[in-house]
N, C-alpha and C. Protein backbone atom coordinates (compact mmCIF):
# COMPACT_ATOMS: atom_id res chain seq x y z
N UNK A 1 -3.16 35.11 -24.07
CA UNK A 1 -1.91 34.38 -24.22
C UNK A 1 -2.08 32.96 -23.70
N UNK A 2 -2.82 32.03 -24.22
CA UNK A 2 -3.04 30.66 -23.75
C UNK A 2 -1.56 29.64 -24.17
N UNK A 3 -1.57 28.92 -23.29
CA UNK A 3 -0.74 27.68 -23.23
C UNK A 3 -1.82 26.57 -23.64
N UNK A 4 -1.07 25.91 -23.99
CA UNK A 4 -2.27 24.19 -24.47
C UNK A 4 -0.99 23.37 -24.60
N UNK A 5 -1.11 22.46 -23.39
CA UNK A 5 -0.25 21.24 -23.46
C UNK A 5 -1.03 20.07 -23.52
N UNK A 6 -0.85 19.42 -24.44
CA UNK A 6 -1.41 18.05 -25.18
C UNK A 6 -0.44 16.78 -24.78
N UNK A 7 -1.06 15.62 -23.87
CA UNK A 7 0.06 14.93 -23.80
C UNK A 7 -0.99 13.78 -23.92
N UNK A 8 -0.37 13.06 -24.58
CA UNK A 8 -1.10 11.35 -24.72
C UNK A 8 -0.05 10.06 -24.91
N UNK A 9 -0.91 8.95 -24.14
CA UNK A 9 -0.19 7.73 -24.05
C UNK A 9 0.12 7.35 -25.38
N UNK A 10 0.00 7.92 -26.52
CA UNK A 10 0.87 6.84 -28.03
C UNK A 10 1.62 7.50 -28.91
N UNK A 11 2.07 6.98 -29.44
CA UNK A 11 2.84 7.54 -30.39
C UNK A 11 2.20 7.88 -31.19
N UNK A 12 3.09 9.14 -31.73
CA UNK A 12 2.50 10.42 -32.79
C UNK A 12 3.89 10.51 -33.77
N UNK A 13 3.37 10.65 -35.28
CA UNK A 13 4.23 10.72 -36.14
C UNK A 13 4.10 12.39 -36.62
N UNK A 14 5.35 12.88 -37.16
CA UNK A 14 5.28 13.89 -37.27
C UNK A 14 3.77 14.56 -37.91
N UNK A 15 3.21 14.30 -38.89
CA UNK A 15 2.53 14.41 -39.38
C UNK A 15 0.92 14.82 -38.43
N UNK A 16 0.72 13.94 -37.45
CA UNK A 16 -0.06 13.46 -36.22
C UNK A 16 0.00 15.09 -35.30
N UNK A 17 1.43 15.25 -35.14
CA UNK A 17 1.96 15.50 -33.94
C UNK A 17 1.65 17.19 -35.02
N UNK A 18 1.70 17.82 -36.18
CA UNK A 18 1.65 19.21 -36.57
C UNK A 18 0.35 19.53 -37.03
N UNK A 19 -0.62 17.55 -36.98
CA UNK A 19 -2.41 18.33 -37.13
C UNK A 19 -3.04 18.70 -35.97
N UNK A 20 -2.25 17.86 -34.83
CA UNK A 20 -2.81 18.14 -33.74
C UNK A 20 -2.46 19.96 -33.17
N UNK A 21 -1.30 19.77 -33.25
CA UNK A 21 -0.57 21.25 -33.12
C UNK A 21 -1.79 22.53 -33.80
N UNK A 22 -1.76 22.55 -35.02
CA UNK A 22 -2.49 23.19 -35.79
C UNK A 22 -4.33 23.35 -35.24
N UNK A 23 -4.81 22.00 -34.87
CA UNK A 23 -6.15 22.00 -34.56
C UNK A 23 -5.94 22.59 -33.01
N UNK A 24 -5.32 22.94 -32.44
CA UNK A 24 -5.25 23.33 -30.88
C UNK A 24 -5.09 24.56 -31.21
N UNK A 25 -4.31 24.94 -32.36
CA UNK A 25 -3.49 26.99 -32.47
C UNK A 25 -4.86 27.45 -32.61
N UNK A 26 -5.46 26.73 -33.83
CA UNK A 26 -7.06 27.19 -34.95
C UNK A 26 -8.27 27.55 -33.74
N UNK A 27 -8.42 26.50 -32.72
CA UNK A 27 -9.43 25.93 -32.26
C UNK A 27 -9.78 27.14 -30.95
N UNK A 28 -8.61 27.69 -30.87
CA UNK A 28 -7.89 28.55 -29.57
C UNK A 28 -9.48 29.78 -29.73
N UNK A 29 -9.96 30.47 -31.25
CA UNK A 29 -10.47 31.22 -31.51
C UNK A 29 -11.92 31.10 -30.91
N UNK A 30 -12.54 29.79 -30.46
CA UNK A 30 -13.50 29.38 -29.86
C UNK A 30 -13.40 30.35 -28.65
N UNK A 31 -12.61 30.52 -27.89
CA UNK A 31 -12.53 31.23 -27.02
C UNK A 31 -12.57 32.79 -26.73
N UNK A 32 -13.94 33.08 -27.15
CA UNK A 32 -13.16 34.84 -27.05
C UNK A 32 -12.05 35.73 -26.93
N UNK A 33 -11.72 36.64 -27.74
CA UNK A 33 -10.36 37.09 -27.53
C UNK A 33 -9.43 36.51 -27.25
N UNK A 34 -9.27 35.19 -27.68
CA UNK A 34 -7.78 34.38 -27.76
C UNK A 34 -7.74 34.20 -29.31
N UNK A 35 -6.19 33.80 -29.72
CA UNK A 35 -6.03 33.40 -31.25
C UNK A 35 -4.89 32.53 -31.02
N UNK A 36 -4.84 32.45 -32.64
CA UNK A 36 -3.80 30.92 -32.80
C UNK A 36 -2.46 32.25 -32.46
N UNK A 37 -2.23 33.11 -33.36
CA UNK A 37 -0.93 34.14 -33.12
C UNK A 37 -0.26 34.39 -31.62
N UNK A 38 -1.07 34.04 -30.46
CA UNK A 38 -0.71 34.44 -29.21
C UNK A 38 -0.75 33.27 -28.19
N UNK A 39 -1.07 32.32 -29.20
CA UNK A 39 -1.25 30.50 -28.50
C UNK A 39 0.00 30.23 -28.34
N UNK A 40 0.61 29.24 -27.42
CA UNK A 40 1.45 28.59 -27.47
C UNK A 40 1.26 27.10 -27.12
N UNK A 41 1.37 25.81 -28.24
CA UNK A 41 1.04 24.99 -28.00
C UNK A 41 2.28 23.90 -28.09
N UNK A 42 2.17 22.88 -27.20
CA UNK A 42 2.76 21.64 -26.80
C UNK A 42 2.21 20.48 -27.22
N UNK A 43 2.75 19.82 -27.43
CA UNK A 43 1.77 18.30 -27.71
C UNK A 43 3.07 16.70 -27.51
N UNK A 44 3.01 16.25 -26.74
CA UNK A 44 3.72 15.09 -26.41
C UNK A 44 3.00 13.89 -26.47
N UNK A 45 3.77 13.51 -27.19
CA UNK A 45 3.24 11.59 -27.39
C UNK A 45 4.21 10.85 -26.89
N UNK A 46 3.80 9.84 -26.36
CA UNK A 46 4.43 8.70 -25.39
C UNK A 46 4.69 8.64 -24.23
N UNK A 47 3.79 9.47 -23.57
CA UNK A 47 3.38 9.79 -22.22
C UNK A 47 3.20 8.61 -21.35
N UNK A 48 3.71 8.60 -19.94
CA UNK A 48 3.13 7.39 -19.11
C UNK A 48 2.17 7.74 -18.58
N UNK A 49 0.80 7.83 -19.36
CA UNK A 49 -0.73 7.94 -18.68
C UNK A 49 -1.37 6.79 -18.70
N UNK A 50 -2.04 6.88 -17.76
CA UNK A 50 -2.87 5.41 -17.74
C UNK A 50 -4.15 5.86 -17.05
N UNK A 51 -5.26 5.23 -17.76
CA UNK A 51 -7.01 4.88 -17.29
C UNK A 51 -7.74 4.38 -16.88
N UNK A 52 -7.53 4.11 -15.81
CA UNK A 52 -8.05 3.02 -14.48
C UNK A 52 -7.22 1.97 -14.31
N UNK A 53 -6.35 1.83 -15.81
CA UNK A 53 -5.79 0.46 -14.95
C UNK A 53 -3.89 0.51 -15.67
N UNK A 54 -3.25 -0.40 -15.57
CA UNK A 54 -1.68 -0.44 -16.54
C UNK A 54 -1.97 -0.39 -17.42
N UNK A 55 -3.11 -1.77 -18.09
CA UNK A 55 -3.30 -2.24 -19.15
C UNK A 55 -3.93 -1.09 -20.04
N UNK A 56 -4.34 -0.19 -19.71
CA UNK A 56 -5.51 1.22 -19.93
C UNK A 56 -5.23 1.12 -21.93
N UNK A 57 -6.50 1.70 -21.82
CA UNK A 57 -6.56 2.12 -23.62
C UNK A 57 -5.49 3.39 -23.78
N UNK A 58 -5.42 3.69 -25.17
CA UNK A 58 -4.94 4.88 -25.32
C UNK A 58 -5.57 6.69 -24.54
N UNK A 59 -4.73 7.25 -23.57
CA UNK A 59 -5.51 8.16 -23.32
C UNK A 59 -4.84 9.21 -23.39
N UNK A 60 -5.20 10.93 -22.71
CA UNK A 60 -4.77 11.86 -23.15
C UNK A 60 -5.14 12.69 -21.79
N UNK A 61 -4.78 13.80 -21.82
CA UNK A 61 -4.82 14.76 -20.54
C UNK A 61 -4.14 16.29 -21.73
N UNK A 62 -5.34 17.08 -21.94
CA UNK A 62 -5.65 18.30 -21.95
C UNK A 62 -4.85 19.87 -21.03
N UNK A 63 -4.01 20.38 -21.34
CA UNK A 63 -3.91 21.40 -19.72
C UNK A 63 -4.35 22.33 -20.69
N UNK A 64 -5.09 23.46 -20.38
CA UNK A 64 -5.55 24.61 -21.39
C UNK A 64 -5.21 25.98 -20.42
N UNK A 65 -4.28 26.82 -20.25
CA UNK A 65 -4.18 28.10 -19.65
C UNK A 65 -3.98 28.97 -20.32
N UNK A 66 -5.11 29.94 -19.67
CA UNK A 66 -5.30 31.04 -20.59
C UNK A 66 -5.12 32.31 -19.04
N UNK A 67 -5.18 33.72 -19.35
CA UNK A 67 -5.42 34.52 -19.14
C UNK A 67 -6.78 35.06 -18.57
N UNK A 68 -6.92 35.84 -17.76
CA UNK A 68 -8.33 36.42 -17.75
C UNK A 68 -9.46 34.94 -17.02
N UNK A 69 -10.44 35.22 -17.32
CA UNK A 69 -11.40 33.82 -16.72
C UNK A 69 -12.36 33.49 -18.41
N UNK A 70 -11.99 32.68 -19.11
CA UNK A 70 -12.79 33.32 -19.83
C UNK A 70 -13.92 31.98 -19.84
N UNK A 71 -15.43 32.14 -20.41
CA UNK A 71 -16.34 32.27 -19.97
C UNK A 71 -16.35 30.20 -20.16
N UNK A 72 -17.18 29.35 -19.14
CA UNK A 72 -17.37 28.07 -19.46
C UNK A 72 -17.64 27.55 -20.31
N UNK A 73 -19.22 28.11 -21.11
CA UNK A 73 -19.55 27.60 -22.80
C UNK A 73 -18.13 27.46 -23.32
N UNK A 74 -17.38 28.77 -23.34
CA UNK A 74 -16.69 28.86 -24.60
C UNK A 74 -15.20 28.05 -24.76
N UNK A 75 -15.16 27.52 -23.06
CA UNK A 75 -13.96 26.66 -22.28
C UNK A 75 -14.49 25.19 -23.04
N UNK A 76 -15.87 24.78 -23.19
CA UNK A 76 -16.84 23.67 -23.30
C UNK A 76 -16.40 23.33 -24.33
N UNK A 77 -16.70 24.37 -25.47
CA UNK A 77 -16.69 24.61 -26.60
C UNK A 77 -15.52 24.12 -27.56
N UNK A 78 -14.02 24.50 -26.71
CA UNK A 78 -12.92 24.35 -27.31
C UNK A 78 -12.22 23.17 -26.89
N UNK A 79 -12.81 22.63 -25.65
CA UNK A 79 -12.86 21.35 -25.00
C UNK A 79 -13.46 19.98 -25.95
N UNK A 80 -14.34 20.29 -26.26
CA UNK A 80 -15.36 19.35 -27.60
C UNK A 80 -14.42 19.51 -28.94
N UNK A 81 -14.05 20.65 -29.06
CA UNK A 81 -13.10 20.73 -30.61
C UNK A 81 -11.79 19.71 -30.35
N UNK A 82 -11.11 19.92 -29.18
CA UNK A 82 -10.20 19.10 -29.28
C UNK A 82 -9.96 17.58 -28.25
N UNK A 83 -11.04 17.24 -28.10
CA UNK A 83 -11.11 15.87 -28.22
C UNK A 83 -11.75 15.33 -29.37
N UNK A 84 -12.13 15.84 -30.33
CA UNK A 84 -12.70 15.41 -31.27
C UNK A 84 -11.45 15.00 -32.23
N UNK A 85 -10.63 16.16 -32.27
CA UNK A 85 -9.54 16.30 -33.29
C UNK A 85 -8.76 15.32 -32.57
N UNK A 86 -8.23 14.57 -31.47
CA UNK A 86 -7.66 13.83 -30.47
C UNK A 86 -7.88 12.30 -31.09
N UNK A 87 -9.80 12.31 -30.87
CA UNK A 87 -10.39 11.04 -31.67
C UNK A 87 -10.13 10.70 -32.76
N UNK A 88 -9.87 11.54 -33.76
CA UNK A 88 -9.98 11.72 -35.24
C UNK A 88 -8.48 11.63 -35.86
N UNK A 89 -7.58 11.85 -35.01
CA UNK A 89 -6.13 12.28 -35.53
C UNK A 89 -5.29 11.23 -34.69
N UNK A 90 -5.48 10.87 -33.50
CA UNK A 90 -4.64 10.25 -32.36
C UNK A 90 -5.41 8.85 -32.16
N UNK A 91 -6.93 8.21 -32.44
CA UNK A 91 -7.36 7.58 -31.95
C UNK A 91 -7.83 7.39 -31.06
N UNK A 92 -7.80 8.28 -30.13
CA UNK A 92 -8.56 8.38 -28.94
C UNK A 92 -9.10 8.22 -28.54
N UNK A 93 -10.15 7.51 -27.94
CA UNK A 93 -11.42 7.64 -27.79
C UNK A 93 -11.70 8.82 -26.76
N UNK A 94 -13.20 9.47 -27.08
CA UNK A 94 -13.24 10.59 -26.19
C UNK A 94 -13.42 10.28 -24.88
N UNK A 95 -14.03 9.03 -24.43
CA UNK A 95 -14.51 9.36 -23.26
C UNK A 95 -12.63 9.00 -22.17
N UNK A 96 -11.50 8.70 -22.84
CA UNK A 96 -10.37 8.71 -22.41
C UNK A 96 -9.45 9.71 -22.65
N UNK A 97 -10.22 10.85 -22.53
CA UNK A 97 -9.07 12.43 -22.78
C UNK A 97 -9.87 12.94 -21.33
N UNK A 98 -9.17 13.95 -20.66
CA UNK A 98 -9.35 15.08 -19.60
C UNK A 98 -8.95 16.16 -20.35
N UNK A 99 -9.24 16.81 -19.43
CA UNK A 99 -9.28 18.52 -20.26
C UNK A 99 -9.36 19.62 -19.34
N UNK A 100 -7.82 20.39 -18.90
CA UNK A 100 -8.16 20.91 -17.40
C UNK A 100 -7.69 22.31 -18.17
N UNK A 101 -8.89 23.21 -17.11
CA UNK A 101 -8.52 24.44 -17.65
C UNK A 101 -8.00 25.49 -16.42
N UNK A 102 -7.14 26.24 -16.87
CA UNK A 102 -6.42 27.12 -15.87
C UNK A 102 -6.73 28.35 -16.24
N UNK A 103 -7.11 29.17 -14.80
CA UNK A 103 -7.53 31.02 -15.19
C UNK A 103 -6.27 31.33 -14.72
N UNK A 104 -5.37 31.88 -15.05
CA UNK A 104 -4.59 33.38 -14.47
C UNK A 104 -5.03 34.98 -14.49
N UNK A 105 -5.11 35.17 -13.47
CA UNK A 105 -5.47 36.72 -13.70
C UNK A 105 -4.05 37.52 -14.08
N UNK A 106 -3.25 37.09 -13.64
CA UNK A 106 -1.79 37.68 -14.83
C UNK A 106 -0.92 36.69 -15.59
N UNK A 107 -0.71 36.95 -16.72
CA UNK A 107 0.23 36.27 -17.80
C UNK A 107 1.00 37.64 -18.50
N UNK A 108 2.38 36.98 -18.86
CA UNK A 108 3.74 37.71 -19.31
C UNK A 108 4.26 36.78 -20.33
N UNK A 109 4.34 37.57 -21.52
CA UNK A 109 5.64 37.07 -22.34
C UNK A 109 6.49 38.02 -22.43
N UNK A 110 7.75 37.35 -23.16
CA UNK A 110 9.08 38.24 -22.96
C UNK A 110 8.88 39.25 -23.87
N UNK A 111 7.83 39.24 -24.90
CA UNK A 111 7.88 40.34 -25.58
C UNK A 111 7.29 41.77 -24.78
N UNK A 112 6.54 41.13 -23.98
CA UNK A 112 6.04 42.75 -23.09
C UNK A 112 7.59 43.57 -22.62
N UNK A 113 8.55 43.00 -22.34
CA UNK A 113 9.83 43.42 -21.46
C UNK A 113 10.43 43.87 -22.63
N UNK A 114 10.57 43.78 -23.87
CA UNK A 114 11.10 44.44 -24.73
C UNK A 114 11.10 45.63 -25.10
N UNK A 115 12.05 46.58 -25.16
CA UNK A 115 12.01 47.66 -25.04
C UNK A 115 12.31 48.32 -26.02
């Protein structure tokens, strides 16, 4: 059950804002036993981030939480997919995205409580 919150300093047009969406749900599968069906993804543009300085280029900050620990390659892996798609879709340059990943050893959605 991963979370992926995408937030970057520029503006995103709808269009921007549902490839990025899409390349984060898709990309999720890099990860062993995660999928786009159980992803839940965020993505905000017009963020007040900045990169060493006010003046800073366009940048981005990654949060990736998942469940379980799952393994570094495959954290690496899905880390490289979406700064690429970041570069490619947002302008980004890569070496101005972060990319932080979170283990929980427990996660809940409301559908487990459904009875």
């Amino acid at each position: 059950m991963p979370y992926v919150q995408v937030r970057v300093s520029v503006s995103l047009t709808k269009e921007q804002i549902e490839k990025l969406a899409a390349e984060t749900l898709n990309s999720i599968s890099l990860i062993p036993g995660k999928s786009a069906p159980v992803t839940m993804a965020e993505i905000v543009p017009d963020c007040n981030l900045y990169f060493g300085s006010v003046e800073s280029a366009p940048c981005a900050l990654v949060e990736v939480a998942a469940n379980n620990n799952p393994d570094s390659d495959d954290l690496k892996a899905y880390s490289k997919q979406i700064c690429k798609a970041l570069h490619e879709i947002a302008g980004i340059e890569m070496k101005h995205i972060y990319v932080k990943h979170h283990a929980f050893p427990e996660w809940h959605t409301g559908k487990m409580f459904i009875e």
